[in-house]
Structure formats: structure tokens, C-alpha cells
C-alpha atoms as a PDB file:
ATOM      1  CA  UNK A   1      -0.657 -10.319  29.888  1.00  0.00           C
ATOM      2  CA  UNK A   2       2.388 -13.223  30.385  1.00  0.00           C
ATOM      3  CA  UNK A   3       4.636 -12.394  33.376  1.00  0.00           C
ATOM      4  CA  UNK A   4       7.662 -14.597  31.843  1.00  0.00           C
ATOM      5  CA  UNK A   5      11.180 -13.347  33.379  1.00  0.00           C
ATOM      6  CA  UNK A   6      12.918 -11.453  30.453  1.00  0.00           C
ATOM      7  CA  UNK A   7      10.037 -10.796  28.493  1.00  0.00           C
ATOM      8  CA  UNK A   8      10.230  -8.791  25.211  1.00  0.00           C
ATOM      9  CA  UNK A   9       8.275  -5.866  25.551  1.00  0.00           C
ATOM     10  CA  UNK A  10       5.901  -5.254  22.444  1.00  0.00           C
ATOM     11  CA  UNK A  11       3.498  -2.430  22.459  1.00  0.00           C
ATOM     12  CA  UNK A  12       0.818  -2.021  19.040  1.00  0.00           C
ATOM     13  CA  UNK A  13      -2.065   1.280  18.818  1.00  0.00           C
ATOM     14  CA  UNK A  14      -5.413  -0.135  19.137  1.00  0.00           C
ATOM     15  CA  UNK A  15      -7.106  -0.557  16.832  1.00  0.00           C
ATOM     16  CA  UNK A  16      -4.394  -0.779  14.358  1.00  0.00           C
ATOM     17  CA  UNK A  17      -3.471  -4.653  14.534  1.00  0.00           C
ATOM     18  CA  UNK A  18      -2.592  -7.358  12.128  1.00  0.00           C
ATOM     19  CA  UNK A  19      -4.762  -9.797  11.121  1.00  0.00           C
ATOM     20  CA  UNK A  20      -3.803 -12.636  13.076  1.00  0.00           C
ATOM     21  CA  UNK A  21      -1.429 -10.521  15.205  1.00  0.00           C
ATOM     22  CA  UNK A  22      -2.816 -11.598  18.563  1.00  0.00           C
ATOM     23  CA  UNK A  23      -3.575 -15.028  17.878  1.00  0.00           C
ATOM     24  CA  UNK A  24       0.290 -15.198  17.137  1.00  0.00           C
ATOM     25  CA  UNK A  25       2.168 -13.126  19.360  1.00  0.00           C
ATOM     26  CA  UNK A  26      -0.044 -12.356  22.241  1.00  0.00           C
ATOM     27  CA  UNK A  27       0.145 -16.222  22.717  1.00  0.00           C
ATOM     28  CA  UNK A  28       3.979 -15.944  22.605  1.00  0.00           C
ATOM     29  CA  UNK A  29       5.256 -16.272  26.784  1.00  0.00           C
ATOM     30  CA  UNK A  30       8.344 -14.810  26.037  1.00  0.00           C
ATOM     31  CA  UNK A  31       6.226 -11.959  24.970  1.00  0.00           C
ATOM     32  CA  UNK A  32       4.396  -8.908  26.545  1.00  0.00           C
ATOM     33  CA  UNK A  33       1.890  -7.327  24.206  1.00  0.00           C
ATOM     34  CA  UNK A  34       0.585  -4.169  25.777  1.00  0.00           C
ATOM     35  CA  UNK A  35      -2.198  -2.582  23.823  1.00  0.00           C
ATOM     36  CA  UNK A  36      -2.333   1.607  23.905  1.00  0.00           C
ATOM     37  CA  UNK A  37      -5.418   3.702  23.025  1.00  0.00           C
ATOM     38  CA  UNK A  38      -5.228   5.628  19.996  1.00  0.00           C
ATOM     39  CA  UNK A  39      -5.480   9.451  21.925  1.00  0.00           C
ATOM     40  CA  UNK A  40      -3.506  10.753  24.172  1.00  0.00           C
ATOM     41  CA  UNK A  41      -0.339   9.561  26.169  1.00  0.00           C
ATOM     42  CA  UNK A  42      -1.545   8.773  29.814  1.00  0.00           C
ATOM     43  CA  UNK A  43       0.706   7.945  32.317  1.00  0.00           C
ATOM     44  CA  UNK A  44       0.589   4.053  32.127  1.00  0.00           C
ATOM     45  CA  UNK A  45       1.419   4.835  28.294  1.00  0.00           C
ATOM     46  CA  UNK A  46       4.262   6.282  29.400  1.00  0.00           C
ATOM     47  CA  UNK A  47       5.656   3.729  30.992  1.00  0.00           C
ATOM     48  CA  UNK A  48       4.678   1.114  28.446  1.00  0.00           C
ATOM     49  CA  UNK A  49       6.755   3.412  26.062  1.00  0.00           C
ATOM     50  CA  UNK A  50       9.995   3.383  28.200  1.00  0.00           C
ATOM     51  CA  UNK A  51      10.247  -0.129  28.484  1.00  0.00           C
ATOM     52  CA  UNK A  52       9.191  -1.120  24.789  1.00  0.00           C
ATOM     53  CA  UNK A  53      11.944  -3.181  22.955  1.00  0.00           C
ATOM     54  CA  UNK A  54       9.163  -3.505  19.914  1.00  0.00           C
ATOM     55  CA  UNK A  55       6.920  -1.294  18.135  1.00  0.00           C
ATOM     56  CA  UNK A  56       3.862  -3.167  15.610  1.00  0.00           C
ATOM     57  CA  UNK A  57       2.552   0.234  13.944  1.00  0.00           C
ATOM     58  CA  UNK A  58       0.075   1.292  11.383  1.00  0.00           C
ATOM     59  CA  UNK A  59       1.055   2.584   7.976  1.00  0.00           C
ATOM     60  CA  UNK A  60      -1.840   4.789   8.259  1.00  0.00           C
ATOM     61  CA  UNK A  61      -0.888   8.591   8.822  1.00  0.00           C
ATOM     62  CA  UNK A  62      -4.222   9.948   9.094  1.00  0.00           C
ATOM     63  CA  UNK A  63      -5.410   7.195  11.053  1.00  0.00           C
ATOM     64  CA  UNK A  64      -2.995   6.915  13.986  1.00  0.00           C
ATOM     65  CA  UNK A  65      -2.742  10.170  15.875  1.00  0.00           C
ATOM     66  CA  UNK A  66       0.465  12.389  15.164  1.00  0.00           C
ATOM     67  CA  UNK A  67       2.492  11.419  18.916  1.00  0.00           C
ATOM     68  CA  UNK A  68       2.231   7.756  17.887  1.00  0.00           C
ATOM     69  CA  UNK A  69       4.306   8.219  14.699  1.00  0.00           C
ATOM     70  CA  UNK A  70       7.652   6.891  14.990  1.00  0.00           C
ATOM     71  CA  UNK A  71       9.717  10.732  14.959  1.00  0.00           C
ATOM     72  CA  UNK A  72      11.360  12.404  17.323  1.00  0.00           C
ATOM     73  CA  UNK A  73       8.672  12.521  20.328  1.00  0.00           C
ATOM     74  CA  UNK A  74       8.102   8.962  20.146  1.00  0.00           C
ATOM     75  CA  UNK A  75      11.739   7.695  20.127  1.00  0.00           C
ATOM     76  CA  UNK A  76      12.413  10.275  22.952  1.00  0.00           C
ATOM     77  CA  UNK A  77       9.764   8.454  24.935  1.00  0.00           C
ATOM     78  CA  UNK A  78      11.405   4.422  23.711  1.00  0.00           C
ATOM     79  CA  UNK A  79      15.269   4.563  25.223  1.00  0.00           C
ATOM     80  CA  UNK A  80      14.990   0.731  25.091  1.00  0.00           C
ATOM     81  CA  UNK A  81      13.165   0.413  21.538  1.00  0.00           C
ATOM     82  CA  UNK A  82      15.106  -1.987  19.223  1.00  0.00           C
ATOM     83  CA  UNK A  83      12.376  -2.496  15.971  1.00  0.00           C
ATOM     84  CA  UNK A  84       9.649  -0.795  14.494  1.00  0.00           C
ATOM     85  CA  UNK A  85       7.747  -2.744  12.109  1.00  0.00           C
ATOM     86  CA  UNK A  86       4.788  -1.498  10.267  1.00  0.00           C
ATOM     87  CA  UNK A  87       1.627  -3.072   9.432  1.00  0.00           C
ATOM     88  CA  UNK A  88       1.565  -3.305   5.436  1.00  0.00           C
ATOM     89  CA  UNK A  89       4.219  -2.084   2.776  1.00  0.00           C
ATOM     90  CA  UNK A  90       3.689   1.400   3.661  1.00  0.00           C
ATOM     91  CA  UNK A  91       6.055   3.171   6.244  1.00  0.00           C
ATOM     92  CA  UNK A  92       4.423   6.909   5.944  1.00  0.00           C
ATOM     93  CA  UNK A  93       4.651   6.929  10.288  1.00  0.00           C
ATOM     94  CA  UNK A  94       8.076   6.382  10.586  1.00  0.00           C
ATOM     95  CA  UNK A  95      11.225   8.341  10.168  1.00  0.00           C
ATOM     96  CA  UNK A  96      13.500   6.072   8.836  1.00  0.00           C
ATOM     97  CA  UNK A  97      16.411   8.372   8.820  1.00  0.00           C
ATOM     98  CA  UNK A  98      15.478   9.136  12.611  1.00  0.00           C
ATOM     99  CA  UNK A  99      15.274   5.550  13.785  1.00  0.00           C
ATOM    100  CA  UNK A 100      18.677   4.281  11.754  1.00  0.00           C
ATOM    101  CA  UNK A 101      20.402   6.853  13.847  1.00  0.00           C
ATOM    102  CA  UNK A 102      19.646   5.002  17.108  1.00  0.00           C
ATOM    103  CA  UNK A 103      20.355   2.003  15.546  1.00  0.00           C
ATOM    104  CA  UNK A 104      16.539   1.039  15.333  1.00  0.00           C
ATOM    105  CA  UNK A 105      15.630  -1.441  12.617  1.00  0.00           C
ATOM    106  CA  UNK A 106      12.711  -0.583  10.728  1.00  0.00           C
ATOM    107  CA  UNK A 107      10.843  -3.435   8.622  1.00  0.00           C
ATOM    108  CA  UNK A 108       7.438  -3.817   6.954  1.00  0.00           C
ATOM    109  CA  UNK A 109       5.275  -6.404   5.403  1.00  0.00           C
ATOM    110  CA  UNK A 110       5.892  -6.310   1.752  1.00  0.00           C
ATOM    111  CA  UNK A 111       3.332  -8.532  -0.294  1.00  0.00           C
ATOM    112  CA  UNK A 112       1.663  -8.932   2.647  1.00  0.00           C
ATOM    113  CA  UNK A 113      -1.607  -7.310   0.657  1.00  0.00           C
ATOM    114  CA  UNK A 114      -0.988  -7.649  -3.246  1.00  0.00           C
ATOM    115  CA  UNK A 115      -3.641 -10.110  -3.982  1.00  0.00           C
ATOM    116  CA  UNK A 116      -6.352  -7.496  -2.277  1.00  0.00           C
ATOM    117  CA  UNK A 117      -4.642  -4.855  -3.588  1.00  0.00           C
ATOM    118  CA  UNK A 118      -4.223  -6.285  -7.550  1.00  0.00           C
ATOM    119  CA  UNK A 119      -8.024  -7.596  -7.325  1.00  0.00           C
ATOM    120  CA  UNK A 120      -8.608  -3.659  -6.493  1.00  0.00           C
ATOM    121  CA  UNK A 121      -6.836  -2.591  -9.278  1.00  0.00           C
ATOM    122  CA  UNK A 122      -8.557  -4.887 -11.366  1.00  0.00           C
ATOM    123  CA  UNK A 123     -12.059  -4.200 -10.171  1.00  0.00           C
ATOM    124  CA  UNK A 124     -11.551  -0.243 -10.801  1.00  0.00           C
ATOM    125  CA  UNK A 125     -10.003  -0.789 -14.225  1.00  0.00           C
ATOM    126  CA  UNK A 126     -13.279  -3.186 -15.300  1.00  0.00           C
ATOM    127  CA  UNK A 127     -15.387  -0.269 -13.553  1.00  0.00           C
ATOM    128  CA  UNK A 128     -13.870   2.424 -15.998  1.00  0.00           C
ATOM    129  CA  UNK A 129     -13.963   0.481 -19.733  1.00  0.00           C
ATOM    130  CA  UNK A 130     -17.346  -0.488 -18.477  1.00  0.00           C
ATOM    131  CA  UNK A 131     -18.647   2.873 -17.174  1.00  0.00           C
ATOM    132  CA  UNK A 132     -20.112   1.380 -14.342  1.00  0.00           C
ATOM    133  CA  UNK A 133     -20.028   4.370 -12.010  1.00  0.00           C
ATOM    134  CA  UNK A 134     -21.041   6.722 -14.761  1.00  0.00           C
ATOM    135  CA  UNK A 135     -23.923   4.563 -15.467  1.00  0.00           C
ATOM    136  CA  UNK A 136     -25.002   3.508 -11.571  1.00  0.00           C
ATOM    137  CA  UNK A 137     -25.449   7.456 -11.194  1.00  0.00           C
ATOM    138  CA  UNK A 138     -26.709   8.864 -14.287  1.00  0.00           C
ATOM    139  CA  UNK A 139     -29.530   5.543 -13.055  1.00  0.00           C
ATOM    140  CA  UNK A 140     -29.889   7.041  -9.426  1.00  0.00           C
ATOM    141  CA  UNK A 141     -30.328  10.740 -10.577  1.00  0.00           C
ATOM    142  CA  UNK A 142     -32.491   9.599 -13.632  1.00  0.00           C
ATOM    143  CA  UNK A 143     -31.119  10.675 -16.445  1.00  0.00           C
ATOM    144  CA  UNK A 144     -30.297   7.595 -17.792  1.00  0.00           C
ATOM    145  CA  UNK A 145     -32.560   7.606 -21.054  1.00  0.00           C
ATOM    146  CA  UNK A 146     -30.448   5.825 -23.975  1.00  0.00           C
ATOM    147  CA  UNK A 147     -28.392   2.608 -22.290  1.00  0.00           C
ATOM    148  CA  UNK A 148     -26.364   3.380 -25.465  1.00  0.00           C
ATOM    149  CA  UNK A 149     -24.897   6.712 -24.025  1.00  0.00           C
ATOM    150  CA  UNK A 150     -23.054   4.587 -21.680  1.00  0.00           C
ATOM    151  CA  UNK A 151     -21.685   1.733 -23.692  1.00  0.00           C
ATOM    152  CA  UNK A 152     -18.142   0.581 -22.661  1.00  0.00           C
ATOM    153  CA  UNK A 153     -15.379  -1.010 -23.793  1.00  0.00           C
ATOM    154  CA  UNK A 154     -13.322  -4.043 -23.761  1.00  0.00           C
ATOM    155  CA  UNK A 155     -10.576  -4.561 -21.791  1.00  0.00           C
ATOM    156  CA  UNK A 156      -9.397  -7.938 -23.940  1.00  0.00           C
ATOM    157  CA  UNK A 157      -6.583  -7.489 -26.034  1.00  0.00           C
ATOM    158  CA  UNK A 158      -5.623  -4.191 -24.923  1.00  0.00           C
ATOM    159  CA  UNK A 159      -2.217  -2.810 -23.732  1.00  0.00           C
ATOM    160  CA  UNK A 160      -1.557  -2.372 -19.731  1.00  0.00           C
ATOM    161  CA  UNK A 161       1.231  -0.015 -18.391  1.00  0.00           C
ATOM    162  CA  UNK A 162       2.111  -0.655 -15.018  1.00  0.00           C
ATOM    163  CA  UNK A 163       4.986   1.492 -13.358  1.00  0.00           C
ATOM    164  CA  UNK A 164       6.423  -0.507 -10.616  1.00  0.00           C
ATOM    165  CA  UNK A 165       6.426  -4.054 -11.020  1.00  0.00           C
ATOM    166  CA  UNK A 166       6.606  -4.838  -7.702  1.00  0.00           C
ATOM    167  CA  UNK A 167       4.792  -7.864  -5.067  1.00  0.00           C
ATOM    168  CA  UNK A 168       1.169  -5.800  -6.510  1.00  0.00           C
ATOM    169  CA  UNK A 169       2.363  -5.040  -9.547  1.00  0.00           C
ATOM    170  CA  UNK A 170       3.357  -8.635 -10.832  1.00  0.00           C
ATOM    171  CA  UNK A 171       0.181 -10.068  -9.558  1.00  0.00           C
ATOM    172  CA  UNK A 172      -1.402  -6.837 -11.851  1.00  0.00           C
ATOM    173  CA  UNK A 173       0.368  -8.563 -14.771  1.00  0.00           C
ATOM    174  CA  UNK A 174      -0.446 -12.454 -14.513  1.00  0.00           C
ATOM    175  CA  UNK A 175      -4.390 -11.395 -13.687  1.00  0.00           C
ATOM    176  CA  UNK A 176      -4.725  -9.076 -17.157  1.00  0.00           C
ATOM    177  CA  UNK A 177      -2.192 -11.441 -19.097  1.00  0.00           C
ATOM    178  CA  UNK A 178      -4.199 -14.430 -17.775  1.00  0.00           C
ATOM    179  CA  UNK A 179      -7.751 -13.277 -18.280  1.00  0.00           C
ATOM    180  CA  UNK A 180      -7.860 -10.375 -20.746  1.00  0.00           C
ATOM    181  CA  UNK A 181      -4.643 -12.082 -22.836  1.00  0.00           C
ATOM    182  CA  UNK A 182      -3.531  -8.290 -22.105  1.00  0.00           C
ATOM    183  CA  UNK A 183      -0.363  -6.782 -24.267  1.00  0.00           C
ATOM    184  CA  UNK A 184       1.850  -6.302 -20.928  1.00  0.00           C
ATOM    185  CA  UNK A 185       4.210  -3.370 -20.515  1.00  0.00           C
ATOM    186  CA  UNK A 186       6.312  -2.304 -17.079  1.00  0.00           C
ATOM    187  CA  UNK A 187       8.282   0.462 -16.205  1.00  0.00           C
ATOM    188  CA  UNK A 188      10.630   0.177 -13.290  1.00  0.00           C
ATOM    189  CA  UNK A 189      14.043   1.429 -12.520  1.00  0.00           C
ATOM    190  CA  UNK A 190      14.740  -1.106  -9.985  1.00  0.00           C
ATOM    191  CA  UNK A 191      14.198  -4.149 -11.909  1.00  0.00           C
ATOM    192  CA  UNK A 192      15.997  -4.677 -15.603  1.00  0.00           C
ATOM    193  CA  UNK A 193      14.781  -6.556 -17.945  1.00  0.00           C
ATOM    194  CA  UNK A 194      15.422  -9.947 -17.646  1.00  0.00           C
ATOM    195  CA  UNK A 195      13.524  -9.834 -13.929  1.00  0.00           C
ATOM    196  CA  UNK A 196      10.578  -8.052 -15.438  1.00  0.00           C
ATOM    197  CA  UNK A 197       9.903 -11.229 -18.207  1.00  0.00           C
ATOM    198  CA  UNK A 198       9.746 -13.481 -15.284  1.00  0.00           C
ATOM    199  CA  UNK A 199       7.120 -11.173 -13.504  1.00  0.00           C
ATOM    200  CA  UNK A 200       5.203 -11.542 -16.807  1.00  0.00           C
ATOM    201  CA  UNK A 201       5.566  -8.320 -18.186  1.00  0.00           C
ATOM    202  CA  UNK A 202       7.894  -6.385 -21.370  1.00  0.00           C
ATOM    203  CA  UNK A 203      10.366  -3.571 -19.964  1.00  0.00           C
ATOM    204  CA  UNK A 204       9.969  -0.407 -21.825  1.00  0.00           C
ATOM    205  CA  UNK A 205      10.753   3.533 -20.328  1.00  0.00           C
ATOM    206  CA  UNK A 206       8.427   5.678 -18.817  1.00  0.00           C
ATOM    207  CA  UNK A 207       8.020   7.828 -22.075  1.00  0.00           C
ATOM    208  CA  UNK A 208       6.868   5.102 -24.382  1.00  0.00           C
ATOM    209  CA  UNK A 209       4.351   3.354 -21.887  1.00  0.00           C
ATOM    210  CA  UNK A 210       2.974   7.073 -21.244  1.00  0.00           C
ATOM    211  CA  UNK A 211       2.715   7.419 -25.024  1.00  0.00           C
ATOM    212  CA  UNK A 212       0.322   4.682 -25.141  1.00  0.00           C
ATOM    213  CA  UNK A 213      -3.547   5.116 -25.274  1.00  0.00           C
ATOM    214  CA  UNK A 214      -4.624   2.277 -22.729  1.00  0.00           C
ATOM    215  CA  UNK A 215      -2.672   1.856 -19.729  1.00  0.00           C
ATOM    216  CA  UNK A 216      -2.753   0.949 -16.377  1.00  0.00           C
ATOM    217  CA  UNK A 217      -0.308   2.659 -13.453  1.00  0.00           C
ATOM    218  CA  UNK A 218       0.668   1.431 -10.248  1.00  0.00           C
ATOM    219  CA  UNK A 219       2.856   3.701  -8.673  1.00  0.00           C
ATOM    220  CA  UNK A 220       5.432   2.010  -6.472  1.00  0.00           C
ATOM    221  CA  UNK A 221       6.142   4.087  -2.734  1.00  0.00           C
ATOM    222  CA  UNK A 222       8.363   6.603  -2.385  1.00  0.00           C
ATOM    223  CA  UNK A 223      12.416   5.037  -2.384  1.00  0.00           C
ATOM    224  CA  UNK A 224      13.358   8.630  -2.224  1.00  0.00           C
ATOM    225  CA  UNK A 225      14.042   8.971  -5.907  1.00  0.00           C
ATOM    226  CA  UNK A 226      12.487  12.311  -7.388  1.00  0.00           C
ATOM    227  CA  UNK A 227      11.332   9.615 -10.533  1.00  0.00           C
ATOM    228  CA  UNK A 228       8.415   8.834  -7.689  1.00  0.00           C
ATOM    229  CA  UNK A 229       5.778  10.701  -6.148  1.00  0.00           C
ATOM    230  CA  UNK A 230       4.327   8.246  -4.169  1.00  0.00           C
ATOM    231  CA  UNK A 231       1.020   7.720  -5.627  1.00  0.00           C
ATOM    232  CA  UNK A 232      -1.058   4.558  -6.700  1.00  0.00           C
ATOM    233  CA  UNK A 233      -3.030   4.991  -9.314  1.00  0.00           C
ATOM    234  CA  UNK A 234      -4.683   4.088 -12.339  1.00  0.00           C
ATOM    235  CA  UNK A 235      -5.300   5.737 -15.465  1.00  0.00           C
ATOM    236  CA  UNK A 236      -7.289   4.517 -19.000  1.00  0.00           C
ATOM    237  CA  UNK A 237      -6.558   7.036 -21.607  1.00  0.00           C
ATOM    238  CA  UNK A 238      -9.048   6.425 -24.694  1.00  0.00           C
ATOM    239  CA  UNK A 239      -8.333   8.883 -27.151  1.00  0.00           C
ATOM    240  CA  UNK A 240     -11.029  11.847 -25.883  1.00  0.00           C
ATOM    241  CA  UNK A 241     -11.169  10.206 -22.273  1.00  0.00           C
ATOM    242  CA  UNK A 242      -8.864  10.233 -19.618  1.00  0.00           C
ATOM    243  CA  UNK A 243     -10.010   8.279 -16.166  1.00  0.00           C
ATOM    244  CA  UNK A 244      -7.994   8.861 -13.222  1.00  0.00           C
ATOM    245  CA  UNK A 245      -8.498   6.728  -9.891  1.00  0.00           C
ATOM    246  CA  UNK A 246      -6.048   6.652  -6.858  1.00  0.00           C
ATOM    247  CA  UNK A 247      -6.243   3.877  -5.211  1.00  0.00           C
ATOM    248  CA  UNK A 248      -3.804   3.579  -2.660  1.00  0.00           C
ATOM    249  CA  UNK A 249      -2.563   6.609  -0.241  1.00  0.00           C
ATOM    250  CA  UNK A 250      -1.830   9.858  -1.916  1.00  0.00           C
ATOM    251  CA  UNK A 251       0.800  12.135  -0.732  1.00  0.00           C
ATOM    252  CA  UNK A 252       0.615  15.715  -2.343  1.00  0.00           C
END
């Protein structure tokens, strides 16, 4: 722990760190890192909380227990915090509106994930036109008799919808453009359509990329517009089959 006169106070919930996050800061001398256990507040916590200028937080509600979510109990317990910044693009533990009131910036690490995220999305959407789950257990339960009851499809040539063309979403577009030669089509209110060329995709409106039979959707978070409901997923719609995966965090 550095002992540097007019240290900035940093506090993170193990184990929710950064890759890299130690290495970098913790090396810092103008910096104290204190590290808190993920249960509950003891009384050296306490103190660590009143004399926190910075917060390094997981994105993770149901990972980081419920008094270590930036609301009202926590900033109670920070009269000296000045940032919160979460841990990936997410910001599902913080009240924004709560923390702009005291003046507390919040920031997060857009893009920080989009090439693990868009190799996901790809790796689910080659699972589904090849039925690769439906065939790994129909194999483990035995019932797998005729190989041709599980024969795929082809993912080359077809049309991909992504809503929200965003750090993941772009990355979506240049992997199926690049490797599938994939028609590409995006809907996103933020982003007109000029913008959404460069990101290697055609803007069209919600209702005419849903009307389409093959398409992939990558929900962008929650900017509190009723449009979004804050789920990643993605969808292949073949004519009498309908796949559904989330894969990102899903708030009902």
C-alpha cells in the first residue's frame, strides 16, 4: 500500500478487478488502492469508504453484493467520492441519476470487450444454423439415429440484422461481411445513416429488419429510451424455426 502525501484514495470489490488493473494503478505512488471483500461492511471498510475519492466497480449486479452498488447507502458512506467507473460497458450498479446529483462523474469502459463479445456472437450464431447443441445432446442422450435429422444450414450469403451498431455491434458487421460475404442490415436510432456505412452495415427501421427471415440482434443497453429493453440477444428465424439466445445480461 504507497504512503505518498496526498494520495488519491481508490477502493475496487475483490474479486471484481480489471485485467491489468493492478499492474497499472496499484503501481501508481500517487495512488492508494485498498481492496474490500465482497460481504459485509466491517469497520476498516468503513473507513476505506469515507476517505475514497475513487470507486473501480463491477458491472455485475448479481455478482457484487447489493451495499456495494453505487445508490444511496453507498454514497452516504463516500462524502469525499469524486468518480465511479465501472468495469465494462455495463453500469447496472450504479445510479446515475443519484451520483450526478453530488456531482459524481460516472464513466465506463466502452469497447473495452467487443472483440470477445462479437466472437461470442459469432460462435452462438454458427452453433444455431449448424445445430450443434441440438445435435451434441440428442448424441449424449442417444437418440441420435439419422445424422440427417440434424442437418444445418449455411450462414454464407444470408442477411444479418443487428440492432445497435455500436463498439460490438460494428465488429458483428465486418466479421459476417468479411467471412460469410453476409447481406448487412442495422437498426439504430443513435446513429443515421451515413455513420452506419462506415461501420459496414445498411440503415433500415426496426420493422423491416424484423420482417426478415435470418437475422441477427444485438441489443444495445438501456439509454433510457422505452425503444430498448436492455437485452443482448440473438435470434435466427428460418421460416418454421425461431432460435433465441441471450447472450449478454438480461433485465426483465
Amino acid at each position: 500500500m504507497n504512503q505518498a502525501v496526498n494520495n488519491k484514495r481508490v477502493f475496487l470489490v475483490v474479486p471484481h478487478m480489471p485485467t491489468g488493473y493492478l499492474e497499472i494503478v496499484g503501481k501508481r505512488d500517487d495512488v492508494r488502492l485498498d481492496k474490500l471483500e465482497n460481504d459485509n461492511i466491517s469497520a476498516t471498510a468503513k473507513s476505506v469508504l469515507a476517505a475514497a475519492h475513487a470507486y473501480q466497480t463491477s458491472s455485475a449486479r448479481d455478482e457484487l453484493v447489493r451495499h456495494y452498488h453505487t445508490g444511496a447507502e453507498l454514497l452516504a458512506r463516500t462524502p469525499n467520492l469524486l468518480i465511479v467507473s465501472t468495469n465494462g460497458a455495463g453500469y447496472d450498479t450504479v445510479d446515475v441519476k443519484a451520483c450526478t446529483e453530488r456531482g459524481i462523474l460516472v464513466v465506463n469502459q466502452a469497447g473495452g470487450n467487443a472483440e470477445s463479445v462479437a466472437e461470442h456472437v459469432l460462435g452462438l450464431l454458427l452453433s444455431l444454423v449448424k445445430r450443434v447443441v441440438e445435435c451434441d445432446r440428442a448424441l449424449r442422450a442417444g437418440t441420435l439415429t439419422d445424422r440427417g435429422d440434424f442437418i444445418g444450414r449455411e450462414a454464407h450469403g444470408k442477411t444479418i440484422g443487428i440492432i445497435g451498431i455500436g463498439n460490438v455491434g460494428r465488429r458483428v458487421a465486418e466479421l459476417c461481411g468479411g467471412l460469410f460475404r453476409m447481406e448487412i442490415l442495422a437498426y439504430d436510432p443513435y446513429v443515421d445513416a451515413a455513420e452506419t456505412r462506415k461501420r459496414g452495415a445498411r440503415k433500415v427501421e426496426l420493422g423491416e429488419l424484423l420482417q426478415r427471415r435470418f437475422r441477427l440482434d444485438q441489443l444495445p443497453a438501456d439509454r433510457g429510451d422505452p425503444r430498448h429493453d436492455r437485452r443482448t440477444r440473438i435470434c435466427v428465424d428460418e421460416t418454421d424455426r425461431l432460435f433465441h439466445h441471450h447472450c449478454a445480461r438480461f433485465h426483465p
